[in-house]
PDB file of N, CA and C in Angstrom:
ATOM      1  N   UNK A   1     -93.865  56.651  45.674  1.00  0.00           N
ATOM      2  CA  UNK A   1     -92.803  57.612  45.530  1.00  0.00           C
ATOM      3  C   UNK A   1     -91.499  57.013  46.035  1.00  0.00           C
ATOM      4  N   UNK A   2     -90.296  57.058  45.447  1.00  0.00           N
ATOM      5  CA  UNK A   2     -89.405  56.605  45.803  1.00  0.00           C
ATOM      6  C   UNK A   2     -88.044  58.057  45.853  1.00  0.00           C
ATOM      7  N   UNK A   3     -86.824  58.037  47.104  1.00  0.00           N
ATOM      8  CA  UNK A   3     -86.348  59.005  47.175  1.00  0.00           C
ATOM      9  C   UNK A   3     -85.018  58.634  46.177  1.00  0.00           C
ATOM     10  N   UNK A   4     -84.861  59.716  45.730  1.00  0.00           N
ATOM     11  CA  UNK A   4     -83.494  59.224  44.599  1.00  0.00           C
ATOM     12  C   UNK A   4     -82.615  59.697  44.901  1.00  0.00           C
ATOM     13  N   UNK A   5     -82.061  60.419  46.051  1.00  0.00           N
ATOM     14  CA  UNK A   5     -81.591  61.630  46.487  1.00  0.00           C
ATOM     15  C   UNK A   5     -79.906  60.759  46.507  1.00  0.00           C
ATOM     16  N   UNK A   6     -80.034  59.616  46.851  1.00  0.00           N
ATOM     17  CA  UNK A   6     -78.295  58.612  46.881  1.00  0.00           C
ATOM     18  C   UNK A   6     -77.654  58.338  45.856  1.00  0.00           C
ATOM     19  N   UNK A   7     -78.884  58.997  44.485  1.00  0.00           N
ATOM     20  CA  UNK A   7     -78.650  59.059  43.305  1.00  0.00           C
ATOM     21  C   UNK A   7     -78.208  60.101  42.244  1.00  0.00           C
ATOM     22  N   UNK A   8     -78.987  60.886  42.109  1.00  0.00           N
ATOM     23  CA  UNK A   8     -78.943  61.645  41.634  1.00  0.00           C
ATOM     24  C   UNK A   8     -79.193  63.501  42.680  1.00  0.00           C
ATOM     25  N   UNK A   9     -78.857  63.336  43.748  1.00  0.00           N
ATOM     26  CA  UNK A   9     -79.191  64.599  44.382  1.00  0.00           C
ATOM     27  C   UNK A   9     -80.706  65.366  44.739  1.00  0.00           C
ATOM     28  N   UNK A  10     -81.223  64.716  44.310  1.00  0.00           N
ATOM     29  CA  UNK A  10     -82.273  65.511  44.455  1.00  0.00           C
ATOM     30  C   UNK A  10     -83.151  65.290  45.290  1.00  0.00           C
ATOM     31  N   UNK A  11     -83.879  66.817  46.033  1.00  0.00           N
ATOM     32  CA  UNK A  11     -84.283  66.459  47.338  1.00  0.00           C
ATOM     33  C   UNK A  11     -85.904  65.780  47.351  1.00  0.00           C
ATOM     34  N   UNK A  12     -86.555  66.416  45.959  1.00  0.00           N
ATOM     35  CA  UNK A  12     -87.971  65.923  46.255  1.00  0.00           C
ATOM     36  C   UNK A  12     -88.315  64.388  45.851  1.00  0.00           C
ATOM     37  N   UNK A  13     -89.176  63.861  46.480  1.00  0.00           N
ATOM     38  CA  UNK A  13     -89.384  62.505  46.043  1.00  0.00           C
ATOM     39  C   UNK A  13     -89.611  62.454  44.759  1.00  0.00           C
ATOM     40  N   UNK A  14     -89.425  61.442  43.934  1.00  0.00           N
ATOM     41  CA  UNK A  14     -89.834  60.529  42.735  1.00  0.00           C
ATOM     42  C   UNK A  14     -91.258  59.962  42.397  1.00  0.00           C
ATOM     43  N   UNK A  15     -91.946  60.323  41.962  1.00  0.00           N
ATOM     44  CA  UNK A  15     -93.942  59.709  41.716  1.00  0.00           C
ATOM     45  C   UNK A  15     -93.418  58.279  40.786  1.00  0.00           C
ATOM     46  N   UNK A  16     -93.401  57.131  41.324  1.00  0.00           N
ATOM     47  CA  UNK A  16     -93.252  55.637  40.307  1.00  0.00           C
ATOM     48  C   UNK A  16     -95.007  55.189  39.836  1.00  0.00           C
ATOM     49  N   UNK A  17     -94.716  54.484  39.102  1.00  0.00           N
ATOM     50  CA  UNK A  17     -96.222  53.661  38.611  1.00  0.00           C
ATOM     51  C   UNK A  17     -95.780  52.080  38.078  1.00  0.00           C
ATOM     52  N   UNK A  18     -96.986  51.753  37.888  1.00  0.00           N
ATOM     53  CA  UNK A  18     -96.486  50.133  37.161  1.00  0.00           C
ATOM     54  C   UNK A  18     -96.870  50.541  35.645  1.00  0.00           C
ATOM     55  N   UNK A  19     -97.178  51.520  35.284  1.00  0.00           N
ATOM     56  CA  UNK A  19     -97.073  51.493  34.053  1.00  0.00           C
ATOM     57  C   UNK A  19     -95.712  51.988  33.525  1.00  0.00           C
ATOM     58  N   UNK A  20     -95.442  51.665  32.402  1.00  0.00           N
ATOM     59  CA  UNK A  20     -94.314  52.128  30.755  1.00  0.00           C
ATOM     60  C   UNK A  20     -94.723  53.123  30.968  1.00  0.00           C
ATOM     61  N   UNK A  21     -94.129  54.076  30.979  1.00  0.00           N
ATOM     62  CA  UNK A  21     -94.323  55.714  30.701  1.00  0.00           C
ATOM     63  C   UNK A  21     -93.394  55.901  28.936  1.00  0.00           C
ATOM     64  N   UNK A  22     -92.077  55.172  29.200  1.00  0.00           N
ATOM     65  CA  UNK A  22     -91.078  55.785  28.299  1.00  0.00           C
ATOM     66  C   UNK A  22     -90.616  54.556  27.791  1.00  0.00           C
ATOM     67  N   UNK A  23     -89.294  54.699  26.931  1.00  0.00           N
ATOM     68  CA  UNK A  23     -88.688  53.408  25.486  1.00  0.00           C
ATOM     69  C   UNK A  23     -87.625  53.463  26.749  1.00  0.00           C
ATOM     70  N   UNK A  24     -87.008  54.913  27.191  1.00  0.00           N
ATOM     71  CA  UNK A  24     -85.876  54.961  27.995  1.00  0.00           C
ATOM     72  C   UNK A  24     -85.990  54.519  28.803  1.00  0.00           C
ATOM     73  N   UNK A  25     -85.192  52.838  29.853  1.00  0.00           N
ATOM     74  CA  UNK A  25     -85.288  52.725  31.019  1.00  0.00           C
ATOM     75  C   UNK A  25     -84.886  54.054  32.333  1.00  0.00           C
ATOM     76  N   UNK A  26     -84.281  55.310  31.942  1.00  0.00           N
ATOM     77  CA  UNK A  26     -83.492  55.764  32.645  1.00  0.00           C
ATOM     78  C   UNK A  26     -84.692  57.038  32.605  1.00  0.00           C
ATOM     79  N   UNK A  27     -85.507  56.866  31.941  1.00  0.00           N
ATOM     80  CA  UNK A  27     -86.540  58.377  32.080  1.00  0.00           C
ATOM     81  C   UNK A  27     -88.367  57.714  32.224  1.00  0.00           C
ATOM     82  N   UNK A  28     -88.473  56.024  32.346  1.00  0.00           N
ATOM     83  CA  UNK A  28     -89.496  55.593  32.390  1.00  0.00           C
ATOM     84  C   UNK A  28     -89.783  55.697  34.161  1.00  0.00           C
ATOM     85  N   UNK A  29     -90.916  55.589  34.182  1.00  0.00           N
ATOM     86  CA  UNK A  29     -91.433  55.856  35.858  1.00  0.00           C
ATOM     87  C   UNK A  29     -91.778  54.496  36.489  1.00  0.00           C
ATOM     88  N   UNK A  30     -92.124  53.373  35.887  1.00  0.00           N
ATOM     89  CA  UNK A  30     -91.842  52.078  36.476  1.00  0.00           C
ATOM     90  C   UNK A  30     -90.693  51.105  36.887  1.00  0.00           C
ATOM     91  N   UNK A  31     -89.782  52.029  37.093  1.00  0.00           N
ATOM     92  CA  UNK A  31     -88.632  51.816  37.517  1.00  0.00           C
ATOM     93  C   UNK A  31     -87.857  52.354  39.088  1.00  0.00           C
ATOM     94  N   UNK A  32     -87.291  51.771  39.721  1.00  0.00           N
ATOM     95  CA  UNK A  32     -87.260  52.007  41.032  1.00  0.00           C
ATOM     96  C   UNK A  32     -85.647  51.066  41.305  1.00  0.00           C
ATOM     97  N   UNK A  33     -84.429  52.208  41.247  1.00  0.00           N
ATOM     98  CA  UNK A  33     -83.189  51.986  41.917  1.00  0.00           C
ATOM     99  C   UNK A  33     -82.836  51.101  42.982  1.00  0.00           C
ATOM    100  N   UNK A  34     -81.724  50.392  42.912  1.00  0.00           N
ATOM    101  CA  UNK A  34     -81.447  49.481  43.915  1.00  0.00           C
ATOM    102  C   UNK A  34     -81.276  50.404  44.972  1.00  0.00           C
ATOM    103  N   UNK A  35     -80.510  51.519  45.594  1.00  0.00           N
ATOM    104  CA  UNK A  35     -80.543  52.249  46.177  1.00  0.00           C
ATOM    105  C   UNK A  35     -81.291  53.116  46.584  1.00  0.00           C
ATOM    106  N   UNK A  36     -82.168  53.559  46.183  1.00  0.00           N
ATOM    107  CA  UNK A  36     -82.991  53.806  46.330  1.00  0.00           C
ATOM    108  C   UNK A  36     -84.413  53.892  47.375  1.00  0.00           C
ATOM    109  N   UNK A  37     -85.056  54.719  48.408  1.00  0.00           N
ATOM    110  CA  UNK A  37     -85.848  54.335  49.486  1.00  0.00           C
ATOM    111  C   UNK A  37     -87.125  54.520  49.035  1.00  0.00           C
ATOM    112  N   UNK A  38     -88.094  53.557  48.818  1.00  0.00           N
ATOM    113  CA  UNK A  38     -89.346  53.526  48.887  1.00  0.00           C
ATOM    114  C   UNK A  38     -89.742  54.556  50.130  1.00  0.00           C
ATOM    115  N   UNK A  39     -90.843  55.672  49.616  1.00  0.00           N
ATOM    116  CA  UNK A  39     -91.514  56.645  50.565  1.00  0.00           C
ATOM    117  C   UNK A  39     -92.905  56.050  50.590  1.00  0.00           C
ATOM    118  N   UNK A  40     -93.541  55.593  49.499  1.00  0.00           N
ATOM    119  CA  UNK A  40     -94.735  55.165  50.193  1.00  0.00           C
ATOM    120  C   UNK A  40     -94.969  54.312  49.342  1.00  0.00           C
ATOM    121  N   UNK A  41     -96.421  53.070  49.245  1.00  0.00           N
ATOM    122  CA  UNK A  41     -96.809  51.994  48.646  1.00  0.00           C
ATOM    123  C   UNK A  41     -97.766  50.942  49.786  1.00  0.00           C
ATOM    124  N   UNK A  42     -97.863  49.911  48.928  1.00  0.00           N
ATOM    125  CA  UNK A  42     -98.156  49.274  50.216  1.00  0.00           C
ATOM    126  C   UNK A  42     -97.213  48.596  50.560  1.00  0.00           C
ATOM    127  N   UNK A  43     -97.279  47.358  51.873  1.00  0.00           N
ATOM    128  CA  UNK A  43     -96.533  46.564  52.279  1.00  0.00           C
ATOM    129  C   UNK A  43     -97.035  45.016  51.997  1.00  0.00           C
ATOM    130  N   UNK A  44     -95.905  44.393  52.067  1.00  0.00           N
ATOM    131  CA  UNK A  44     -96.083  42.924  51.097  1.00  0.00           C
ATOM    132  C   UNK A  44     -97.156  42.061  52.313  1.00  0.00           C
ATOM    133  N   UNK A  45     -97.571  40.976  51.835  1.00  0.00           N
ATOM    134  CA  UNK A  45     -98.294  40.148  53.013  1.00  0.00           C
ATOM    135  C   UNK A  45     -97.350  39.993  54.034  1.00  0.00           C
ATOM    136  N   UNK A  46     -96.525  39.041  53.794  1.00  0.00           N
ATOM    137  CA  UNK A  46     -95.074  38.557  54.810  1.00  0.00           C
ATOM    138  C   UNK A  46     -94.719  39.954  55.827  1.00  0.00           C
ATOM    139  N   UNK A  47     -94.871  41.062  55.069  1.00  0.00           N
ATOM    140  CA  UNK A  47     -94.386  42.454  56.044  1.00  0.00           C
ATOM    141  C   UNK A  47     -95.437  42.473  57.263  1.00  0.00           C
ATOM    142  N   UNK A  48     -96.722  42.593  56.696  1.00  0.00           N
ATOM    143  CA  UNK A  48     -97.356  42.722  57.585  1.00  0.00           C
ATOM    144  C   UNK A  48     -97.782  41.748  58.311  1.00  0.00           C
ATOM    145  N   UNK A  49     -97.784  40.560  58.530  1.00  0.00           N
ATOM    146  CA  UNK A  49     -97.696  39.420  58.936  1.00  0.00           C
ATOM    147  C   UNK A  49     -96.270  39.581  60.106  1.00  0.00           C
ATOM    148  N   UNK A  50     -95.582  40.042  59.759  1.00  0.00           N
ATOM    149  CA  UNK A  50     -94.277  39.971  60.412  1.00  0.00           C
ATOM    150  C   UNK A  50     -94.169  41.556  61.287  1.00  0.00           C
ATOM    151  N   UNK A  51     -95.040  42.126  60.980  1.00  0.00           N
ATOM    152  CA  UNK A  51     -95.168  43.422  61.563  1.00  0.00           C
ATOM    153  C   UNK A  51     -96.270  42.999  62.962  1.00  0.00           C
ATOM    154  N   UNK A  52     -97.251  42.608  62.293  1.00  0.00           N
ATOM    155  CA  UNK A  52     -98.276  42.308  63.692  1.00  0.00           C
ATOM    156  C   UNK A  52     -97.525  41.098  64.484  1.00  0.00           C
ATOM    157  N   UNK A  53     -96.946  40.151  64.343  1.00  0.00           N
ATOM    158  CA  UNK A  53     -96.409  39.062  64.655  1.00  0.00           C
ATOM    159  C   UNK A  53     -95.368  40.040  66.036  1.00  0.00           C
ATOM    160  N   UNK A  54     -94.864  41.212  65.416  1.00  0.00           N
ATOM    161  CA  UNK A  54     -93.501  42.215  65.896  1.00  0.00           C
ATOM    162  C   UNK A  54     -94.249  42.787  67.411  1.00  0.00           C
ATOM    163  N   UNK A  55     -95.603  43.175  66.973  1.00  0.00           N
ATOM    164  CA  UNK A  55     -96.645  43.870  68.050  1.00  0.00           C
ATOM    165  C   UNK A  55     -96.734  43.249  68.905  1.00  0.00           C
ATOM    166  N   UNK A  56     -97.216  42.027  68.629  1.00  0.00           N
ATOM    167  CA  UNK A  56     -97.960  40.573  69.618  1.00  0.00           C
ATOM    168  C   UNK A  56     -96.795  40.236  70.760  1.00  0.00           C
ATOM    169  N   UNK A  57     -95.172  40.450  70.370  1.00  0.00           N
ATOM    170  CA  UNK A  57     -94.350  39.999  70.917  1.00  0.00           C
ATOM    171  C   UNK A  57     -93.815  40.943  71.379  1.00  0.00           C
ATOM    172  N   UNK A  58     -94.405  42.390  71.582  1.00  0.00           N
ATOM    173  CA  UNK A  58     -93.438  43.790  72.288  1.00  0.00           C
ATOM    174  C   UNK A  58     -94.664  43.701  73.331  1.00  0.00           C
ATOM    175  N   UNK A  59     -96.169  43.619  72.441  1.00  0.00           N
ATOM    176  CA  UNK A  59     -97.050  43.685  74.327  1.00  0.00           C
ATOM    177  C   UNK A  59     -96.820  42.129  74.612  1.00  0.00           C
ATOM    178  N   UNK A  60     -96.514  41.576  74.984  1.00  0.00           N
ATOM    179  CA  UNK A  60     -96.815  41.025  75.788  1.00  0.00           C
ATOM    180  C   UNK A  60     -94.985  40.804  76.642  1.00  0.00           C
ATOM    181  N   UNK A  61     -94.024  41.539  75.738  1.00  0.00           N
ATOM    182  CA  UNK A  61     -92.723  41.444  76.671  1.00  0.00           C
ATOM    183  C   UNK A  61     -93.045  42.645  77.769  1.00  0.00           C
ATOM    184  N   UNK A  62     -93.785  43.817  77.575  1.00  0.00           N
ATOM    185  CA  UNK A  62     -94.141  44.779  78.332  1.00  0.00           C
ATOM    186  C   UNK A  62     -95.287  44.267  79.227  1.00  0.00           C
ATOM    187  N   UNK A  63     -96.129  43.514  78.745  1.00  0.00           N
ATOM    188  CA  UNK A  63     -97.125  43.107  80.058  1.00  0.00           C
ATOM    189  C   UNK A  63     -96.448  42.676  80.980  1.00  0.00           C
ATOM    190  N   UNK A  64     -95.742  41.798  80.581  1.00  0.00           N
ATOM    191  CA  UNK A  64     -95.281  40.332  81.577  1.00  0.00           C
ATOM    192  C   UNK A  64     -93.498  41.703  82.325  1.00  0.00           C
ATOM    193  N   UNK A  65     -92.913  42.004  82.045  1.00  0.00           N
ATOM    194  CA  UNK A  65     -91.855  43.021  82.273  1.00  0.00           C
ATOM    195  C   UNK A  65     -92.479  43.744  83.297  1.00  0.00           C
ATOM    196  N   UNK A  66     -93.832  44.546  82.847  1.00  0.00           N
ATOM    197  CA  UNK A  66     -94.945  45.525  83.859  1.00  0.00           C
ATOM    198  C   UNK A  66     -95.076  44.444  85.232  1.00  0.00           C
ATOM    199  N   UNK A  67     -95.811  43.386  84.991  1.00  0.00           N
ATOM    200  CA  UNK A  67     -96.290  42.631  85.817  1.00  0.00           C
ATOM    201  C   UNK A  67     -95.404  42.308  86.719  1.00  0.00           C
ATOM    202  N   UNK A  68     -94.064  41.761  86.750  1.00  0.00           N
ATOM    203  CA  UNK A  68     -92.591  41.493  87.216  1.00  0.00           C
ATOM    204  C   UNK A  68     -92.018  42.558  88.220  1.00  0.00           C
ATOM    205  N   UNK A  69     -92.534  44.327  87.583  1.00  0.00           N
ATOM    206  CA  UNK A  69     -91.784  44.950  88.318  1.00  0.00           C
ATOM    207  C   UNK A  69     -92.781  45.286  89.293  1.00  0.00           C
ATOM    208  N   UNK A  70     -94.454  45.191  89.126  1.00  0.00           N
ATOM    209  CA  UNK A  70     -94.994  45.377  90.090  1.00  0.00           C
ATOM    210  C   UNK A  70     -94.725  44.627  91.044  1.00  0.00           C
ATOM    211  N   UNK A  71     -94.592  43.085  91.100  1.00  0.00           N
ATOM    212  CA  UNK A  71     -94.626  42.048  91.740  1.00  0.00           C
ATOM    213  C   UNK A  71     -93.435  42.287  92.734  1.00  0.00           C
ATOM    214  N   UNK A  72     -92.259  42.975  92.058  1.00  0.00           N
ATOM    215  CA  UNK A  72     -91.239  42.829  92.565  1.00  0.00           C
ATOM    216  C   UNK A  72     -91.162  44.332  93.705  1.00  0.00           C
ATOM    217  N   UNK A  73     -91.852  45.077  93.460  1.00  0.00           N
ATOM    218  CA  UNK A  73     -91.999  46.317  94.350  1.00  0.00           C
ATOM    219  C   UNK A  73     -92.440  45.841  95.519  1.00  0.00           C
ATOM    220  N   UNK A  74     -94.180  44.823  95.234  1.00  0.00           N
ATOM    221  CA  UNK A  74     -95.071  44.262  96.711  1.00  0.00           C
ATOM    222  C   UNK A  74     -94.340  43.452  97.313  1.00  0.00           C
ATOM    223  N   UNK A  75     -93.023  42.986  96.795  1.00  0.00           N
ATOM    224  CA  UNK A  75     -92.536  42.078  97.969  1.00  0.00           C
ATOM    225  C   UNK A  75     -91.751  42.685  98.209  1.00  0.00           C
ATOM    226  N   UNK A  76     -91.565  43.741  97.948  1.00  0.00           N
ATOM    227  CA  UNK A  76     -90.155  45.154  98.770  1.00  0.00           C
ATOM    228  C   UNK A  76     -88.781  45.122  98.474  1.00  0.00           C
ATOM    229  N   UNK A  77     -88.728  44.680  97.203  1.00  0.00           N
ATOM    230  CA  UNK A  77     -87.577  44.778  96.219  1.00  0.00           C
ATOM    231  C   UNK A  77     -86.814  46.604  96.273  1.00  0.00           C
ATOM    232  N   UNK A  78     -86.291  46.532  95.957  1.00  0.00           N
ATOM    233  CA  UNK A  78     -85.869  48.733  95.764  1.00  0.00           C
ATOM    234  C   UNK A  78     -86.169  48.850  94.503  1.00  0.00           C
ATOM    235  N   UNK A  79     -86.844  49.455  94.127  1.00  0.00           N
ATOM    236  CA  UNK A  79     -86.969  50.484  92.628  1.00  0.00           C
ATOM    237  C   UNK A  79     -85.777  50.038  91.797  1.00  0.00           C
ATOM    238  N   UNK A  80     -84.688  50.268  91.984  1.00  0.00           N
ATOM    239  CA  UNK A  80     -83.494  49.997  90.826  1.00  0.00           C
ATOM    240  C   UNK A  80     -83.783  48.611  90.324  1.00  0.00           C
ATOM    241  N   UNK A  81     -83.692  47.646  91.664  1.00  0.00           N
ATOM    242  CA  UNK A  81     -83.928  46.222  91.394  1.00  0.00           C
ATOM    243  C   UNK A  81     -85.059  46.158  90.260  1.00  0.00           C
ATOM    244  N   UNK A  82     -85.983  46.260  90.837  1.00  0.00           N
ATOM    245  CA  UNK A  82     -87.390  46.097  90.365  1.00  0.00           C
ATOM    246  C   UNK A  82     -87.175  46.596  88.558  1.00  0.00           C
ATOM    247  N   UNK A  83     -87.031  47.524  88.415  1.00  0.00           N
ATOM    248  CA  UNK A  83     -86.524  48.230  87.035  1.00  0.00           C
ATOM    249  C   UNK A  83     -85.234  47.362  86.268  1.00  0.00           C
ATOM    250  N   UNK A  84     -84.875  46.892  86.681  1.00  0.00           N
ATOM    251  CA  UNK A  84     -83.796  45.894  85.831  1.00  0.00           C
ATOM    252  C   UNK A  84     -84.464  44.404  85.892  1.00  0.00           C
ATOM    253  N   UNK A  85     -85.157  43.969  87.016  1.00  0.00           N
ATOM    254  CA  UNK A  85     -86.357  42.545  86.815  1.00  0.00           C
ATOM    255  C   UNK A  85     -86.862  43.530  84.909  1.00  0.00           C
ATOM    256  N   UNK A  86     -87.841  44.531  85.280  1.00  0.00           N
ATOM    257  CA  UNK A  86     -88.779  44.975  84.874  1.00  0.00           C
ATOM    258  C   UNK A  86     -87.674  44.656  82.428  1.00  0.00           C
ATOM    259  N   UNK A  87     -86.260  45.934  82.455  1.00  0.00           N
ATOM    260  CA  UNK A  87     -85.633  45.972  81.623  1.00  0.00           C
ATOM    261  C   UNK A  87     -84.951  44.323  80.717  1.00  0.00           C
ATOM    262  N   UNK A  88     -85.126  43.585  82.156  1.00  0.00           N
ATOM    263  CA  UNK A  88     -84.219  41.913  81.409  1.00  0.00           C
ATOM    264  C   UNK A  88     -85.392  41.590  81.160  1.00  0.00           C
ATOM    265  N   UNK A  89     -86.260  41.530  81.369  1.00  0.00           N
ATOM    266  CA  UNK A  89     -87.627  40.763  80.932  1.00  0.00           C
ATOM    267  C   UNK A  89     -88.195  41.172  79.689  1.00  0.00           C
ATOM    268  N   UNK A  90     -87.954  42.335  79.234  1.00  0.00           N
ATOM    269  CA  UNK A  90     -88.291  43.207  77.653  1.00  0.00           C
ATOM    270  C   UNK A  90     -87.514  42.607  77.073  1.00  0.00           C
ATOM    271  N   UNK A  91     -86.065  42.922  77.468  1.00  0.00           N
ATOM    272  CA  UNK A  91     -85.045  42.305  76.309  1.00  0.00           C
ATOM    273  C   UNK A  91     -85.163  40.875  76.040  1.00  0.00           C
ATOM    274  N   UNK A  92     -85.284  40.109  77.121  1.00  0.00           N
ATOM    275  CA  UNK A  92     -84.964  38.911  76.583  1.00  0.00           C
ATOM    276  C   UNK A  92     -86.359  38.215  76.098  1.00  0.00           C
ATOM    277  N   UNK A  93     -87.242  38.643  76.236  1.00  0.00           N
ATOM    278  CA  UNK A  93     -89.025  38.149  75.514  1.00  0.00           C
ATOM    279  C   UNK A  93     -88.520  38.281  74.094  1.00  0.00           C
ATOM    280  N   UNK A  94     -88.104  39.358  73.603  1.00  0.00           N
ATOM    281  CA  UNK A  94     -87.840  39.629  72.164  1.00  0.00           C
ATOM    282  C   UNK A  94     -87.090  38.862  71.497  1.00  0.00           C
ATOM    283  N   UNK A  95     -87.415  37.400  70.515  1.00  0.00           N
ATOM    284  CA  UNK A  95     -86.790  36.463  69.534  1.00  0.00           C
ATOM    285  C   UNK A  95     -85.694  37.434  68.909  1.00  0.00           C
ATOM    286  N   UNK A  96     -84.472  37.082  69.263  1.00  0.00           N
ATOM    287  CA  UNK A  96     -83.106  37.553  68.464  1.00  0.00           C
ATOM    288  C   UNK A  96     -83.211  36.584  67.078  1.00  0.00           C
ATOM    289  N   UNK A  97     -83.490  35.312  66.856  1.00  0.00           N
ATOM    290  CA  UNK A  97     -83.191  34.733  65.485  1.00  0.00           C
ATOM    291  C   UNK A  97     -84.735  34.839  65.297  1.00  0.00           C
ATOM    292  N   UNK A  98     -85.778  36.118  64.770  1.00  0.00           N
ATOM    293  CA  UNK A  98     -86.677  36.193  64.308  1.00  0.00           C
ATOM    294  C   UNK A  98     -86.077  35.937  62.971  1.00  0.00           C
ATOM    295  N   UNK A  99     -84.841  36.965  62.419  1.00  0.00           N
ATOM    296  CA  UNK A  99     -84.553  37.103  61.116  1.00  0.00           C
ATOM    297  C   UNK A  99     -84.351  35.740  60.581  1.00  0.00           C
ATOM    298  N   UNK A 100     -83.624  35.224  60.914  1.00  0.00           N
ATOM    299  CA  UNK A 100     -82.811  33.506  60.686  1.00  0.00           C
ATOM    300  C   UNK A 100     -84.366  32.791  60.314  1.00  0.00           C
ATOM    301  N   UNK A 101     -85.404  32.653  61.439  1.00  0.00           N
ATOM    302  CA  UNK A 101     -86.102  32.118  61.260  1.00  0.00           C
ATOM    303  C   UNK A 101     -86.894  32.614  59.875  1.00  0.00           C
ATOM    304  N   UNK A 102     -87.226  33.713  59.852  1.00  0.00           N
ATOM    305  CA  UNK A 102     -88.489  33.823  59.030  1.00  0.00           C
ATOM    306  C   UNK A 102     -87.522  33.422  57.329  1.00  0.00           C
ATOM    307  N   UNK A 103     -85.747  33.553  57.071  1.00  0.00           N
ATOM    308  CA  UNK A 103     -85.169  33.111  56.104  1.00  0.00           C
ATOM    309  C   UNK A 103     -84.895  32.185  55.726  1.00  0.00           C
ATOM    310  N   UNK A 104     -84.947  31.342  56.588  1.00  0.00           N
ATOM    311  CA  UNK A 104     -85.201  28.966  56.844  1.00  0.00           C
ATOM    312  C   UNK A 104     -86.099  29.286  56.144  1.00  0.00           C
ATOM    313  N   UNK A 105     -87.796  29.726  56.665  1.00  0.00           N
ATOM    314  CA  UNK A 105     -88.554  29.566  56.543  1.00  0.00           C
ATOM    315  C   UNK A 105     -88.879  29.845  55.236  1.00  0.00           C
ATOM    316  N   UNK A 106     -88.426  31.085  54.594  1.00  0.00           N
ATOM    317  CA  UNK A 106     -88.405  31.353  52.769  1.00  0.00           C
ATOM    318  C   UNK A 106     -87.725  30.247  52.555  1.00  0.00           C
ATOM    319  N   UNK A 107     -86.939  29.886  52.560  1.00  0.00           N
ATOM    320  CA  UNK A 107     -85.929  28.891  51.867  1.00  0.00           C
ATOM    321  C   UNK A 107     -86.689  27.612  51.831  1.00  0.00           C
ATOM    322  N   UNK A 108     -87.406  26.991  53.230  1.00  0.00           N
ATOM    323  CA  UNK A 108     -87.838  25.894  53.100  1.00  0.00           C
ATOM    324  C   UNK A 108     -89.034  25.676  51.863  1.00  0.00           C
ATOM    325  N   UNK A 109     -89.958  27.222  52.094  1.00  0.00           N
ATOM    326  CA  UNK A 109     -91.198  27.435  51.515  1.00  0.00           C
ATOM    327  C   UNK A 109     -90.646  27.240  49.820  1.00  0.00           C
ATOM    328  N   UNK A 110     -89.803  27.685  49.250  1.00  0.00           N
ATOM    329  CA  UNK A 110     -89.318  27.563  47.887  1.00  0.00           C
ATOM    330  C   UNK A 110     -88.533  26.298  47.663  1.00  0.00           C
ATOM    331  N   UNK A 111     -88.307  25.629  48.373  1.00  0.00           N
ATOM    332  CA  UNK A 111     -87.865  24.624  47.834  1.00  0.00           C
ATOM    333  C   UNK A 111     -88.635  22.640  48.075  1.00  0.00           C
ATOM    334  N   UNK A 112     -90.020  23.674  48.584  1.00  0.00           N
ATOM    335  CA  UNK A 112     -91.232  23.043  48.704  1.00  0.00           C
ATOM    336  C   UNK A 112     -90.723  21.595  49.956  1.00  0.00           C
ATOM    337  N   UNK A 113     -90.126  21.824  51.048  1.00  0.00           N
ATOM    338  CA  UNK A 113     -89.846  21.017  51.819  1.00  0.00           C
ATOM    339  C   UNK A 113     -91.269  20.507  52.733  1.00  0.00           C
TER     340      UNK A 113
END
């Protein structure tokens, strides 16, 4: 189902298929707007690959963040402290050039490097 609503107004979703329904591109159902938001389908390999890849790298910025602020309490740090050890350690675990990378990485993959 795709929402068309940026399109044409309307609030209920769109039912798409991979089949030709119609001759008309503009009334056939295998068709799906640049604008347009995908509501449901599946997700490509690379998505989900890049989705669990997304998981693997939030627990373990929260383990190691968890672990930091405990550590930092038993040696009698203050709570605020401990909670900003605990907050810089989330943020900065998390790859900022994930995007960059995984787009090298298309680029290299297609041009068979």
């Amino acid at each position: 189902q795709v929402d068309n609503s940026s399109l044409t107004g309307e609030s209920e979703p769109q039912t798409r298929s991979p089949e030709c329904t119609h001759d008309s591109p503009l009334e056939t159902r295998n068709i799906a707007f640049f604008s347009t938001m995908c509501l449901e389908g599946d997700k490509t390999p690379i998505a989900i690959e890049i989705e669990h890849f997304v998981d693997i790298i939030a627990g373990l910025a929260i383990f190691f963040g968890a672990t930091f602020f405990v550590v930092a309490m038993v040696i009698g740090y203050p709570f605020l402290r401990a909670m900003v050890f605990f907050m810089a350690i989330v943020v900065a675990y998390v790859p900022e050039g994930l995007l960059a990378t995984v787009t090298v990485w298309f680029g290299a993959s297609r041009e068979g490097w």
